[in-house]
Protein backbone atom coordinates (compact mmCIF):
# COMPACT_ATOMS: atom_id res chain seq x y z
CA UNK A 1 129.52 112.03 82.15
CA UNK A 2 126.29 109.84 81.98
CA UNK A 3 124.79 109.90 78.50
CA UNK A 4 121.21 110.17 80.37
CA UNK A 5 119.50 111.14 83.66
CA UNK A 6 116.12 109.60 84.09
CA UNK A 7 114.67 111.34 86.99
CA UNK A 8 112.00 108.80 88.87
CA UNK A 9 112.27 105.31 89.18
CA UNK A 10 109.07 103.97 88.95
CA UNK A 11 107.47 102.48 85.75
CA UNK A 12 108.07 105.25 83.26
CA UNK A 13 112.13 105.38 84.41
CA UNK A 14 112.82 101.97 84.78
CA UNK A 15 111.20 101.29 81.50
CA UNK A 16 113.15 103.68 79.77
CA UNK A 17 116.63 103.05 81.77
CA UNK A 18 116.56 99.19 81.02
CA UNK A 19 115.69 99.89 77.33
CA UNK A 20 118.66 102.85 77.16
CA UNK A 21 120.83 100.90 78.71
CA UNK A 22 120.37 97.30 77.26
CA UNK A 23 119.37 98.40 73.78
CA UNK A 24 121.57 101.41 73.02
CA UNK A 25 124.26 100.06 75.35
CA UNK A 26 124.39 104.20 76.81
CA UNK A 27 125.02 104.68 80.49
CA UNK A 28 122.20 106.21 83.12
CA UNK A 29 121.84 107.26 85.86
CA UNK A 30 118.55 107.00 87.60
CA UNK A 31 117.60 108.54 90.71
CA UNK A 32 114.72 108.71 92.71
CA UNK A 33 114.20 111.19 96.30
CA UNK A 34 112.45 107.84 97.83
CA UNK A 35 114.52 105.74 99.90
CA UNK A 36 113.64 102.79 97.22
CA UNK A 37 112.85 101.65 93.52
CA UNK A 38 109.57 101.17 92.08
CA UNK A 39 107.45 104.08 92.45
CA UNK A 40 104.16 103.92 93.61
CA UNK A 41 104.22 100.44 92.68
CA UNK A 42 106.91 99.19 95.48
CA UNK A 43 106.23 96.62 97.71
CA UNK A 44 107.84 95.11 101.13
CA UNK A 45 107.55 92.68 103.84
CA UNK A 46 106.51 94.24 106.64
CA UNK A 47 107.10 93.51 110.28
CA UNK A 48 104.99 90.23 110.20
CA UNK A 49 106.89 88.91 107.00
CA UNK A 50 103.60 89.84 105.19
CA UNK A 51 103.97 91.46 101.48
CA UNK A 52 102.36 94.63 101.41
CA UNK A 53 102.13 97.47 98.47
CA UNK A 54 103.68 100.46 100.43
CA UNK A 55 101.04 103.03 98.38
CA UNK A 56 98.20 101.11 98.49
CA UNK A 57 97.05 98.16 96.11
CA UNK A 58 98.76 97.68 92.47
CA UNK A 59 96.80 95.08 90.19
CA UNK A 60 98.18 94.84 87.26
CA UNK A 61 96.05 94.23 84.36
CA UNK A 62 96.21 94.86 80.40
CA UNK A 63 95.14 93.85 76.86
CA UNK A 64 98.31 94.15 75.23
CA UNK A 65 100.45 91.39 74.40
CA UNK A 66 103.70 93.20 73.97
CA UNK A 67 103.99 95.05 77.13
CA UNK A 68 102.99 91.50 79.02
CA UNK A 69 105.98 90.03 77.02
CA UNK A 70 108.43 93.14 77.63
CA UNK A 71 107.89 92.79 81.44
CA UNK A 72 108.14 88.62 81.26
CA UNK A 73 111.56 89.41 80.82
CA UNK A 74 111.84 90.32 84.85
CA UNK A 75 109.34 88.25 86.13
CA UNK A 76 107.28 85.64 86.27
CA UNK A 77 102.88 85.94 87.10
CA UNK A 78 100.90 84.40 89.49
CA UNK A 79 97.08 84.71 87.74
CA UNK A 80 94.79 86.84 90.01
CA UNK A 81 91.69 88.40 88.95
CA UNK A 82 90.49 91.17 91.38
CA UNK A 83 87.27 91.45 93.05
CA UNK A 84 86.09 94.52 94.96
CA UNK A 85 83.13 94.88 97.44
CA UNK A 86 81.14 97.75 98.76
CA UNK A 87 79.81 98.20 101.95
CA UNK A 88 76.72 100.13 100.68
CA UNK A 89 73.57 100.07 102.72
CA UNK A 90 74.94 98.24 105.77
CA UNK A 91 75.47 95.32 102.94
CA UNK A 92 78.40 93.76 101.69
CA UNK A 93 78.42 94.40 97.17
CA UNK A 94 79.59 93.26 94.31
CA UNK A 95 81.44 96.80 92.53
CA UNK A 96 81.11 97.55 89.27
CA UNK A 97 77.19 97.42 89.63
CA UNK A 98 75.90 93.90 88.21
CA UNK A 99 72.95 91.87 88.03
CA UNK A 100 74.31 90.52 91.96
CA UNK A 101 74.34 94.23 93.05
CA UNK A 102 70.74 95.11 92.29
CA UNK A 103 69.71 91.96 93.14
CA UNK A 104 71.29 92.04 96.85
CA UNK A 105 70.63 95.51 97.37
CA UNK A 106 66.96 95.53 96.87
CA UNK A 107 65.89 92.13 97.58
CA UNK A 108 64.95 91.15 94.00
CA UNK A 109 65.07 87.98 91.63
CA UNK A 110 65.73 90.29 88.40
CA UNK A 111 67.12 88.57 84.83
CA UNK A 112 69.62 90.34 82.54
CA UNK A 113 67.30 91.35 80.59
CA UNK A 114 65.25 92.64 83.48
CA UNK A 115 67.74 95.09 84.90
CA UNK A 116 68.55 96.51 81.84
CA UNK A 117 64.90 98.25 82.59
CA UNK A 118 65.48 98.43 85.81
CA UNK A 119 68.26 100.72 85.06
CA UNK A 120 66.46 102.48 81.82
CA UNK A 121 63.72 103.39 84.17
CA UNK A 122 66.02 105.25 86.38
CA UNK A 123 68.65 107.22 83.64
CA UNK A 124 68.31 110.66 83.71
CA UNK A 125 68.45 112.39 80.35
CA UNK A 126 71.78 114.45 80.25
CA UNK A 127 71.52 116.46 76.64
CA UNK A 128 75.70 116.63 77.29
CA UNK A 129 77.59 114.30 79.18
CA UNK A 130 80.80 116.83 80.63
CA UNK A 131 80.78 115.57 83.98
CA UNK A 132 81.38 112.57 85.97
CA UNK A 133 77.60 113.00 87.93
CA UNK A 134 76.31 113.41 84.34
CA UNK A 135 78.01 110.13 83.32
CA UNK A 136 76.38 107.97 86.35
CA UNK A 137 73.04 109.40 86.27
CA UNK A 138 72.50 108.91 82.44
CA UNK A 139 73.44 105.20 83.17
CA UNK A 140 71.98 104.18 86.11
CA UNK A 141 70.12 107.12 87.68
CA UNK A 142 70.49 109.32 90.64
CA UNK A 143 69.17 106.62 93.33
CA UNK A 144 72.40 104.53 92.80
CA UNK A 145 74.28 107.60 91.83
CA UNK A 146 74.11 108.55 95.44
CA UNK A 147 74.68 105.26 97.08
CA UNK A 148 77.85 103.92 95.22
CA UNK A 149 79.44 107.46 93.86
CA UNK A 150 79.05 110.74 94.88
CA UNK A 151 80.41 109.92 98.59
CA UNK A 152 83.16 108.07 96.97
CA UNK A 153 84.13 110.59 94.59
CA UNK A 154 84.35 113.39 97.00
CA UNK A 155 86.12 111.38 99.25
CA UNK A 156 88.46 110.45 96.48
CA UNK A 157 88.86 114.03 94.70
CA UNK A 158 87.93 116.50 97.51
CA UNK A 159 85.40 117.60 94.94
CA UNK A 160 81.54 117.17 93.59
CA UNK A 161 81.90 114.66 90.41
CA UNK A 162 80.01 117.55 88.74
CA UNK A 163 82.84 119.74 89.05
CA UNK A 164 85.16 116.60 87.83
CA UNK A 165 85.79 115.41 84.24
CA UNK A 166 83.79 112.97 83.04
CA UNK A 167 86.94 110.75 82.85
CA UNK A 168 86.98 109.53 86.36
CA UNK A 169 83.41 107.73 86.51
CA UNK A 170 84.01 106.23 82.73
CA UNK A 171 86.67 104.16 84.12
CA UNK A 172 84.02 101.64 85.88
CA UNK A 173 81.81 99.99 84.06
CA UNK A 174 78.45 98.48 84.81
CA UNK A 175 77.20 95.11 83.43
CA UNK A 176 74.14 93.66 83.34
CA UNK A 177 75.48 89.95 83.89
CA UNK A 178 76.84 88.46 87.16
CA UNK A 179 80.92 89.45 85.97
CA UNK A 180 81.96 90.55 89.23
CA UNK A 181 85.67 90.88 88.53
CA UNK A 182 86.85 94.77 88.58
CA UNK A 183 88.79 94.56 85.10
CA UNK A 184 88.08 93.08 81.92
CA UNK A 185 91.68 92.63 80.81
CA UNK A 186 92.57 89.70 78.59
CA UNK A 187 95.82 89.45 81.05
CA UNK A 188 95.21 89.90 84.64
CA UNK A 189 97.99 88.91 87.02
CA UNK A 190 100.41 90.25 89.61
CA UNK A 191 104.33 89.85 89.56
CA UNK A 192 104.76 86.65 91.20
CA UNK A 193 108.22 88.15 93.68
CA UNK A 194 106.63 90.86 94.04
CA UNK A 195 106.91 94.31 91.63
CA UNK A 196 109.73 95.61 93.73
CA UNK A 197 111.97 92.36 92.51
CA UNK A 198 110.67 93.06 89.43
CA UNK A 199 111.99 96.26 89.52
CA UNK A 200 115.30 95.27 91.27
CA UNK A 201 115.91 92.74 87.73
CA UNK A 202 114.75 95.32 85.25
CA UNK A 203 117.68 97.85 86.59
CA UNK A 204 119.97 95.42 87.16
CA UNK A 205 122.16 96.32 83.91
CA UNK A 206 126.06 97.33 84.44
CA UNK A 207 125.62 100.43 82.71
CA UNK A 208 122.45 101.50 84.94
CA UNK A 209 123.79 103.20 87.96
CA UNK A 210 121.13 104.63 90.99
CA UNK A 211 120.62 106.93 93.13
CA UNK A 212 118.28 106.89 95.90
CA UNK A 213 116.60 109.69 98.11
CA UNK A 214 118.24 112.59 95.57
CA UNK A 215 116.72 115.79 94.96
CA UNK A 216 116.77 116.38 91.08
CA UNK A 217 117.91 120.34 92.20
CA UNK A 218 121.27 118.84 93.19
CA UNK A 219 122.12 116.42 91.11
CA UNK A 220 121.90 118.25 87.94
CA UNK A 221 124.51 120.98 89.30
CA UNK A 222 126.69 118.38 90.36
CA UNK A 223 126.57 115.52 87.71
CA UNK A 224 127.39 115.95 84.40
CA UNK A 225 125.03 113.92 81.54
CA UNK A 226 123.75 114.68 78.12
CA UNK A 227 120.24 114.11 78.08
CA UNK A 228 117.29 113.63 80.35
CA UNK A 229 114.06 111.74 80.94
CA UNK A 230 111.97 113.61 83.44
CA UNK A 231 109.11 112.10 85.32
CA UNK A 232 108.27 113.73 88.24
CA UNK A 233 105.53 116.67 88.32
CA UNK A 234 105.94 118.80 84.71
CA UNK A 235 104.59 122.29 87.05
CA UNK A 236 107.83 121.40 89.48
CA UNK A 237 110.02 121.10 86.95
CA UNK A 238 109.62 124.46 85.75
CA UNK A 239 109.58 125.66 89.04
CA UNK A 240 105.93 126.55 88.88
CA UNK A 241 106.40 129.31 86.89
CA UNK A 242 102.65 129.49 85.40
CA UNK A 243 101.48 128.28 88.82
CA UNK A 244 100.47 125.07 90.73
CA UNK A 245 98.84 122.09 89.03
CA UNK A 246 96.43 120.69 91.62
CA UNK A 247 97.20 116.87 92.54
CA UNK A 248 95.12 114.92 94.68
CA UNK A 249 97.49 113.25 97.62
CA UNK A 250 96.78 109.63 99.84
CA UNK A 251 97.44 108.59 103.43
CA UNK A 252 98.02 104.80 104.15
CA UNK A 253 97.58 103.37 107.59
CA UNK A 254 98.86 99.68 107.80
CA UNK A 255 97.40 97.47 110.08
CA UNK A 256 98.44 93.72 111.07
CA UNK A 257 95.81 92.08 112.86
CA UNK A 258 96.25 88.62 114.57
CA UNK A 259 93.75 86.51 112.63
CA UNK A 260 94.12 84.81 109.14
CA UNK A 261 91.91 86.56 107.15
CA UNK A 262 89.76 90.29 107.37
CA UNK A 263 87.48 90.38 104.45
CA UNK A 264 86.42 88.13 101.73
CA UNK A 265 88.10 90.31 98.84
CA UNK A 266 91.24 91.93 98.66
CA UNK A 267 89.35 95.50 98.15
CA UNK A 268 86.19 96.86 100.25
CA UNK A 269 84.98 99.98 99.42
CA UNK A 270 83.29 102.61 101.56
CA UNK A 271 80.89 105.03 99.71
CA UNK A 272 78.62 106.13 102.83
CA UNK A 273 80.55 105.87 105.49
CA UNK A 274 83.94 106.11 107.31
CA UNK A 275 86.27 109.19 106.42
CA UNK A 276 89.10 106.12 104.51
CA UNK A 277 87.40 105.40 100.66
CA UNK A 278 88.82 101.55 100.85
CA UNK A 279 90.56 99.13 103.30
CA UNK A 280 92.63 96.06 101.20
CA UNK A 281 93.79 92.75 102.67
CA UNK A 282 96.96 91.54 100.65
CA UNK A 283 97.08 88.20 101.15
CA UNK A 284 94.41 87.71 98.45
CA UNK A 285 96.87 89.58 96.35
CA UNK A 286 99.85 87.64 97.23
CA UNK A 287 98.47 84.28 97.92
CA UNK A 288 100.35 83.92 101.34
CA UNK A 289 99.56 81.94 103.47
CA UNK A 290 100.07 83.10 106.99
CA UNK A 291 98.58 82.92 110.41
CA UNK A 292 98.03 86.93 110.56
CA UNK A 293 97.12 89.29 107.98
CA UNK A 294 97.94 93.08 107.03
CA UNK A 295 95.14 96.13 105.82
CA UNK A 296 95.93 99.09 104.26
CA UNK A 297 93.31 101.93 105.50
CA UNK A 298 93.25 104.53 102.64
CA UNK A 299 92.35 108.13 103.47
CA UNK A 300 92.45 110.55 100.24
CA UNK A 301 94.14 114.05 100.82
CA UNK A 302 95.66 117.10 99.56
CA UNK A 303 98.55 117.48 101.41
CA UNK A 304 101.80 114.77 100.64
CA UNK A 305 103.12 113.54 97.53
CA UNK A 306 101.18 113.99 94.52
CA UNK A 307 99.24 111.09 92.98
CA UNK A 308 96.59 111.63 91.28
CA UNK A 309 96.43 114.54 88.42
CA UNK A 310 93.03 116.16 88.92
CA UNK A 311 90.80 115.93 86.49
CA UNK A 312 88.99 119.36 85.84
CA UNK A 313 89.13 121.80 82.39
CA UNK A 314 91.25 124.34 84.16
CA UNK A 315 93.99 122.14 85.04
CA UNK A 316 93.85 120.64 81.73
CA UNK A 317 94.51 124.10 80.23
CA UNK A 318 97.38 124.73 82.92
CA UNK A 319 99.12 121.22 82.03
CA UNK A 320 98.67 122.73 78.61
CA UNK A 321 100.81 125.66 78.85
CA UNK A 322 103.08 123.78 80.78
CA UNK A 323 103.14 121.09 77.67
CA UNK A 324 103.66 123.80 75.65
CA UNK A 325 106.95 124.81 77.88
CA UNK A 326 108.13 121.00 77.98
CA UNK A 327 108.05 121.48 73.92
CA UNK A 328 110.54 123.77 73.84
CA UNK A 329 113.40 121.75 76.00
CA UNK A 330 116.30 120.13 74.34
CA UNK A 331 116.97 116.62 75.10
CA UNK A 332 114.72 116.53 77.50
CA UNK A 333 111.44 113.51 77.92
CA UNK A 334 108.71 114.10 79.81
CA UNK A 335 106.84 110.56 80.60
CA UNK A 336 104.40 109.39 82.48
CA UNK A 337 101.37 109.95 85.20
CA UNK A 338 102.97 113.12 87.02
CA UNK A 339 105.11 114.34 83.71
CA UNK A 340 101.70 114.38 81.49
CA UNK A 341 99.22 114.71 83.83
CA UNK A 342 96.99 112.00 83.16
CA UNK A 343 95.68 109.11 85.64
CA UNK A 344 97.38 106.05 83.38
CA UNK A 345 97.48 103.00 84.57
CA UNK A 346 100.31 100.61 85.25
CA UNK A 347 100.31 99.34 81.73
CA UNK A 348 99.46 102.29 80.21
CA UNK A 349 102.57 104.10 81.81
CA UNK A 350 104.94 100.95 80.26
CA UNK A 351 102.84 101.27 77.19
CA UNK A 352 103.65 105.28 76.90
CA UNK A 353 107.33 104.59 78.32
CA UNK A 354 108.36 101.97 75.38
CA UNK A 355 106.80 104.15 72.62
CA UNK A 356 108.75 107.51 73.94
CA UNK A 357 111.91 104.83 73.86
CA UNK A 358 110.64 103.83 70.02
CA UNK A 359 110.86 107.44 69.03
CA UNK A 360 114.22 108.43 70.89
CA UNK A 361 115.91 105.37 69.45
CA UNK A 362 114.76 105.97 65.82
CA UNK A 363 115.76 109.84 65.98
CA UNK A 364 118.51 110.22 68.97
CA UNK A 365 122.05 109.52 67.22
CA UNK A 366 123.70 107.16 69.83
CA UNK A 367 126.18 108.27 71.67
CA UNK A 368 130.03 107.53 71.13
CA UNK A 369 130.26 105.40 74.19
CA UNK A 370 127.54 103.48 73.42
CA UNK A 371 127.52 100.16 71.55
CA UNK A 372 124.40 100.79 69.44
CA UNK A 373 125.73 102.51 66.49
CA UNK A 374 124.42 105.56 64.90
CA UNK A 375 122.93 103.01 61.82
CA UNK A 376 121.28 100.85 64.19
CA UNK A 377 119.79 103.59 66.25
CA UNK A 378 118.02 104.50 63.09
């Protein structure tokens, strides 16, 4: 008997099978119905010996020291800040909107100072910011609205913004200066093998054992443990009882082309145009050098694995109720993006999955054939 099942074997999982296992000293078994570890987040050489994130580009970014030190433990960092570009206009933009954007866009010579009227001249008075329309247009107005977000967004969603939470759009900010790096973060930098042998390290603990492309269904009836950590969808694992939780879905078409380098940036964006929302170029990611390079063509759907929890009041409630359900399990976790339905990000997720870990080893007793004692667990 295993003293815990995590189900999933991405970030939330891995997080809390590596801290199980190497602070409780309690076996697991992780499994995961991919063919490999890592999650979203896994990445491979493809046919050309070029890295490539399998599920489009992870940068991993964060202002908190401890999770940067936690995951030092299984890697080291190459330092990369990330830089996006949108093709808006037939031109070529810096994304967030800065002082560059405008600048570009419209052909002017504008100050700091200067396009903070430029954009109080255009805000549209919202009396209640609910949406994620309401939150562009009170910020920069409906002009740029257009241009850089609503195409995007419905791309992205398969919805208006004004039928989306406000949420999505607050994510990207927009700066007055010339900043033109996507994130903010005090620490930005990507796993320097690669997040898949970061992965590989972090489960690499004797009393971790895996299985790969396993239904959950099956290996419940068949294996025996004592507790669980579930991170999958929360509506699946109640067999969608109260009904479906909507999830918004991605395609990836990867590309090697026979020329050193596509794009200036790792990231282009397409609001206007093209049915795919972004193409990205890895070797900026990576820092390869190689004589060809690889693209990822992103096209945003509703039908394949679910990625994104979307973010609209009635599916709130629903995840509610389901919350409510989760409540009411013994032993069981729920953890991260799919479990809690919320778009976290990548630190956010190891952030979540350490603090869950903080509470189960303060109140779980340990078990007998563990070598954390009851005392110490406490």
């Amino acid at each position: 008997m295993f003293d815990w099942l995590v189900v999933g074997a991405g970030f939330a999982g891995s997080v809390l099978a590596e801290r199980i296992a190497s602070q409780r000293g309690e076996s697991v078994l992780i499994i995961d119905r991919r063919p490999h570890i890592g999650g979203n987040a896994y990445d491979c050489y493809d046919d050309a010996g070029i890295l490539i994130h399998q599920y489009g580009p992870h940068i991993f970014h964060t202002n908190a020291q401890s999770i940067v030190d936690y995951l030092s433990q299984f890697t080291d960092w190459r330092f990369y800040e990330h830089r996006v570009l949108a093709r808006v206009d037939g031109m070529l933009v810096p994304i967030p909107i800065n002082l560059d954007t405008i600048n570009r866009l419209y052909g002017l010579d504008l100050t700091s100072d200067q396009l903070e009227e430029f954009f109080a001249a255009r805000r549209e008075k919202v009396e209640e910011v609910r949406s994620a329309e309401d939150v562009v247009v009170s910020t920069v107005g409906r002009e740029l609205y257009e241009k850089f977000f609503r195409g995007y967004t419905r791309k992205q969603w398969g919805v208006d913004p004004s039928q989306l939470s406000k949420s999505v759009t607050a994510r990207v900010p927009t700066r007055t200066n010339r900043d033109d790096r996507y994130f903010g973060d005090s620490f930005q930098h990507m796993p320097a093998g690669g997040y898949t042998r970061m992965f590989q390290r972090m489960l690499s603990h004797p009393r971790i054992k895996m299985m790969l492309q396993a239904d959950f269904r099956e290996i419940k009836r068949q294996i025996p443990f004592r507790r669980l950590i579930y991170t999958g969808p929360i509506d699946e694992f109640f067999d969608f009882r109260l009904g479906r939780l909507p999830y918004r879905s991605l395609r990836f078409e990867h590309v090697t082309l026979d020329q050193e380098q596509f794009q200036p940036v790792a990231v282009v964006n397409y609001p206007q145009t093209e049915a795919y929302t972004r193409i990205t170029e890895y070797k900026h990611l990576t820092g390869q050098n190689h004589p060809q390079t690889s693209l990822t063509y992103e096209y945003p759907t509703d039908v394949g694995d679910p990625y994104y929890p979307v973010p609209r009041g009635e599916n709130e409630a629903l995840y509610k109720r389901y919350e409510a359900l989760a409540a009411q399990q013994p032993d069981v976790w729920f953890v991260g993006r799919l479990a809690t339905y919320r778009y976290y990000n990548m630190d956010q997720v190891v952030g979540q999955a350490l603090a869950t870990f903080a509470r189960i080893h303060k109140s779980v007793p340990a078990s007998s054939g563990g070598v954390a004692s009851r005392q110490a667990a406490e």
